[in-house]
Protein backbone atom coordinates (compact mmCIF):
# COMPACT_ATOMS: atom_id res chain seq x y z
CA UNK A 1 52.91 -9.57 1.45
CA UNK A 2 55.95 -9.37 -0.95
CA UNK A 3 54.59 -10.44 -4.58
CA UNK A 4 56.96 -11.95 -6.76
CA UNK A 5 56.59 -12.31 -10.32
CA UNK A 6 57.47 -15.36 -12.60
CA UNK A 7 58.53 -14.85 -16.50
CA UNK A 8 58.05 -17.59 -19.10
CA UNK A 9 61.04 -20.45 -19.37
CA UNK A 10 62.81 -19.88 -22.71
CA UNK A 11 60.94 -21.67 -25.48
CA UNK A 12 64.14 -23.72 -25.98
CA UNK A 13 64.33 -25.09 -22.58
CA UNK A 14 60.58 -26.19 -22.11
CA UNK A 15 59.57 -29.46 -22.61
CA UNK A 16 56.57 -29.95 -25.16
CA UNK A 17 55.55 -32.55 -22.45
CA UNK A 18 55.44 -29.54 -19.68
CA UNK A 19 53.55 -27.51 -22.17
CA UNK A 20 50.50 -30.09 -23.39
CA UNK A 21 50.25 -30.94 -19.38
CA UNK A 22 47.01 -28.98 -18.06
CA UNK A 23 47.47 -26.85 -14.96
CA UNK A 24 47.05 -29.06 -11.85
CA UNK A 25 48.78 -29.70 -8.64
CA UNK A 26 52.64 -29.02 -9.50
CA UNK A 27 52.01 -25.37 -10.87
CA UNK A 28 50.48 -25.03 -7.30
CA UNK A 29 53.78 -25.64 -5.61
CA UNK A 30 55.49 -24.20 -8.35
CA UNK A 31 53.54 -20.84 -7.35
CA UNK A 32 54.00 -21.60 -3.47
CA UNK A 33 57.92 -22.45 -3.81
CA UNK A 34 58.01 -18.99 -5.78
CA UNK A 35 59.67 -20.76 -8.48
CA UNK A 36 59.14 -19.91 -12.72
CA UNK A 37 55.64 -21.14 -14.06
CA UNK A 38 54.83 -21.26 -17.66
CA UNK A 39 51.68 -19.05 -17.03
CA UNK A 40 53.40 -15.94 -17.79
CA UNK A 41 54.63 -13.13 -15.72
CA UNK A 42 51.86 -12.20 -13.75
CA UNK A 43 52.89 -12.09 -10.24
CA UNK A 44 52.17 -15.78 -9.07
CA UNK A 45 50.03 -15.07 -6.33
CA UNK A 46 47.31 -13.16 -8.36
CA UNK A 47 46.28 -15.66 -11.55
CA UNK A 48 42.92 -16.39 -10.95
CA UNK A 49 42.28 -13.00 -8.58
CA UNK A 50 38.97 -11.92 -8.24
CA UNK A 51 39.32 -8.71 -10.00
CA UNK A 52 41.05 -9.99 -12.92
CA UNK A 53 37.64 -10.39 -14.49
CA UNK A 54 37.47 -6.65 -14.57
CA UNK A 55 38.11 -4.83 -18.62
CA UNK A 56 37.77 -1.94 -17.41
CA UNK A 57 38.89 1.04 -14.90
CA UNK A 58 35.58 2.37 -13.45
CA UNK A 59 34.38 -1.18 -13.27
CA UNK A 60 37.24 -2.24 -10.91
CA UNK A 61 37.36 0.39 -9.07
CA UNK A 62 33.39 0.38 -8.29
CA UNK A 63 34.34 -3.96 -7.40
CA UNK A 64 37.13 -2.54 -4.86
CA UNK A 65 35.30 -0.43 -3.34
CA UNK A 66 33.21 -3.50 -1.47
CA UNK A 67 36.61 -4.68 -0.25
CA UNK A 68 38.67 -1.65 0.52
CA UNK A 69 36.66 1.58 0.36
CA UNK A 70 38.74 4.31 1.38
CA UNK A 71 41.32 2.55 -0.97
CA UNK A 72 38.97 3.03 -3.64
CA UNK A 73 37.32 6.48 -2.58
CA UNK A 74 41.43 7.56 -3.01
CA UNK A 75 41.23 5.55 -6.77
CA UNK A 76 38.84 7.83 -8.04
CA UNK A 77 41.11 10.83 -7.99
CA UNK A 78 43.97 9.20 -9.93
CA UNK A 79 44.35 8.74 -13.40
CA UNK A 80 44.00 5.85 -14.85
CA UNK A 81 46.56 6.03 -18.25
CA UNK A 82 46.15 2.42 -19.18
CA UNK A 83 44.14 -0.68 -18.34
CA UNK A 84 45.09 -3.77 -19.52
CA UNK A 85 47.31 -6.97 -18.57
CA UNK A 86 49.38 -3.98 -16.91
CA UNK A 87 47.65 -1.09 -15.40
CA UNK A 88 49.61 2.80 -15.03
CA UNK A 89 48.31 5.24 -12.87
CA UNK A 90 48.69 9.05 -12.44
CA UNK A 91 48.84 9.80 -8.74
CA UNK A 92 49.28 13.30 -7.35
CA UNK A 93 51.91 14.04 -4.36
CA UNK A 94 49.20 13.58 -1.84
CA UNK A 95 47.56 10.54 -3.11
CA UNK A 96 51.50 9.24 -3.44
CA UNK A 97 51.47 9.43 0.04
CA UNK A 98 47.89 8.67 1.30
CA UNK A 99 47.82 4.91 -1.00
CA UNK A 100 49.97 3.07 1.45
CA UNK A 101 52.72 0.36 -0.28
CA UNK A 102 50.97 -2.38 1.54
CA UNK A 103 47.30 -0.82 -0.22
CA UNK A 104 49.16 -0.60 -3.13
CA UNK A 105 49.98 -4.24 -3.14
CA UNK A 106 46.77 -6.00 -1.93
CA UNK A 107 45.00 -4.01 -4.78
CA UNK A 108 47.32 -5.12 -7.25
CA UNK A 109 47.06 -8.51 -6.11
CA UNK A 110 43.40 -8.84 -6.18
CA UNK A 111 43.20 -6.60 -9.71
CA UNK A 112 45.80 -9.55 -11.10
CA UNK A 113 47.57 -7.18 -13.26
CA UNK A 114 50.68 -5.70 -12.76
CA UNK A 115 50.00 -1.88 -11.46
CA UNK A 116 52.31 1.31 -11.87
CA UNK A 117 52.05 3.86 -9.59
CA UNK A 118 53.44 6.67 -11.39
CA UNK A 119 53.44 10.66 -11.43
CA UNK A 120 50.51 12.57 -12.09
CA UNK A 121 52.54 14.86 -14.34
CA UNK A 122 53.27 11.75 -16.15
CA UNK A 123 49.80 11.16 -17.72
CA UNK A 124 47.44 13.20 -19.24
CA UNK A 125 43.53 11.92 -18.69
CA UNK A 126 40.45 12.31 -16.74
CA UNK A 127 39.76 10.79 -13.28
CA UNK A 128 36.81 8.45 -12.53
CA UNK A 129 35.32 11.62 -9.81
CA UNK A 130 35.85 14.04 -12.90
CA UNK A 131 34.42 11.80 -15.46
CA UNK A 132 31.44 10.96 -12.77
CA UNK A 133 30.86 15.05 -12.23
CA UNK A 134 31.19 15.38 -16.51
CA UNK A 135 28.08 13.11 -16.85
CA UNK A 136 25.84 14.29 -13.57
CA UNK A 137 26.30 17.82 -15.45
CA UNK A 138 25.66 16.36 -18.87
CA UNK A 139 21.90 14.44 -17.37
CA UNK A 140 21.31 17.99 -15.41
CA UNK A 141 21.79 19.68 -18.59
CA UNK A 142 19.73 17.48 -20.58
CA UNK A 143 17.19 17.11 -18.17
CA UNK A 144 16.54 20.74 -17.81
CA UNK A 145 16.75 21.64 -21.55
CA UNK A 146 13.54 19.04 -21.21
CA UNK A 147 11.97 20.46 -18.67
CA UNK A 148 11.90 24.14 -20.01
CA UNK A 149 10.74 22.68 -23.43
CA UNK A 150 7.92 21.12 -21.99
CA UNK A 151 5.18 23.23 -22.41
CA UNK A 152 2.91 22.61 -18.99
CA UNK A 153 6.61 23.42 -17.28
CA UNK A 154 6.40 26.88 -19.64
CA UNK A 155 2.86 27.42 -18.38
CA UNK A 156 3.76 27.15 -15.04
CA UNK A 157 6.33 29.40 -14.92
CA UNK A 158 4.75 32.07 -16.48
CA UNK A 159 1.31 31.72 -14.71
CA UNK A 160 3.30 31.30 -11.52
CA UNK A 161 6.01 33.86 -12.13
CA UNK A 162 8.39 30.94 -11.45
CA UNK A 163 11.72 29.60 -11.84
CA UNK A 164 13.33 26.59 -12.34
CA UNK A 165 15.63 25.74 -9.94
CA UNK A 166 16.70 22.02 -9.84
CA UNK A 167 15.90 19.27 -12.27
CA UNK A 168 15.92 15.18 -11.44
CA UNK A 169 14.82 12.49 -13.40
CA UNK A 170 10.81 11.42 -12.63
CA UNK A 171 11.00 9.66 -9.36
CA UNK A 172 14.09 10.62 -7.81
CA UNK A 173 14.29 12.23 -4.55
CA UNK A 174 16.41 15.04 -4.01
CA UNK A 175 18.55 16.74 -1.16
CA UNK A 176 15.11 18.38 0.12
CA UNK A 177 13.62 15.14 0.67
CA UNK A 178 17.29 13.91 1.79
CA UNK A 179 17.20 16.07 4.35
CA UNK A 180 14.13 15.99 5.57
CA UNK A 181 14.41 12.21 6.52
CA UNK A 182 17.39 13.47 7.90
CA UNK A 183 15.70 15.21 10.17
CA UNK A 184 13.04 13.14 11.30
CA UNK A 185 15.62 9.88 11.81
């Protein structure tokens, strides 16, 4: 679907009348006829979108992934340069290619914002996969820096001859267990 964006009558030729009325029925048809609205220059079809309520990248990206998940999968290796009202992203050749126009557009429509598909070489930043892998390693790190200052973990190790191989947070289950129900499903 094409989107088509509106910009704001000249403050000289709107009425004060058109600007005390609250939005009803004829900003409808003023948004179906395509025609100039005085909500601004968001594309028409996307005030009120579901993932305008979204401040921030990771957060809308996460929300898109319910609707479009490869789409979003394909999000979290771009870079996200701004996110606000309008929204620039750092896309590498192959992500250029593999975030069809039509993808393009139905995300921008449901994000509400005005998107920019730019060059990677453009922007300078961290993606939402590199920023995800930055903190995993960050709670491993910590975690294990806990673990061999513990001192039952130090007994063990030495009365055992051990070594510490993985750490997880109490309670989580870890690729062993992962694949061992694997295995037995």
């Amino acid at each position: 679907p094409s989107v088509r964006t509106a910009k704001p009558a000249p403050a000289a030729a709107a009425s004060p009348a058109a600007d005390e009325k609250p939005a009803g029925r004829a900003e409808a048809k003023h948004a179906a006829s395509g025609e100039v609205s005085p909500e601004g220059d968001l594309p028409l079809a996307q005030q009120g979108a579901p993932g305008s309520k979204y401040t921030g990248w990771e957060e809308a990206v996460s929300a898109y992934g319910a609707i479009k998940p490869g789409v979003a999968a394909m999000l979290d290796h771009v870079v996200c340069a701004h996110f606000g009202d309008k929204v620039r992203l750092g896309l590498d050749t192959h992500q250029q290619r593999a975030i069809s126009h039509p993808d393009r557009m139905a995300f921008a429509e449901w994000l509400g914002r005005e998107v920019f598909w730019e060059s990677k070489d453009e922007h300078q930043g961290e993606t939402l996969s590199q920023v995800r892998t930055q903190r995993a390693e960050a709670e491993e790190a910590r975690l294990r820096h806990q673990a061999e200052s513990d001192p039952h973990v130090q007994a063990l190790i030495q009365e055992l001859d051990a070594k510490l191989m993985h750490v997880r947070p109490a309670g989580a289950q870890g690729e062993d267990s992962d694949a061992a129900e694997a295995e037995q499903g």
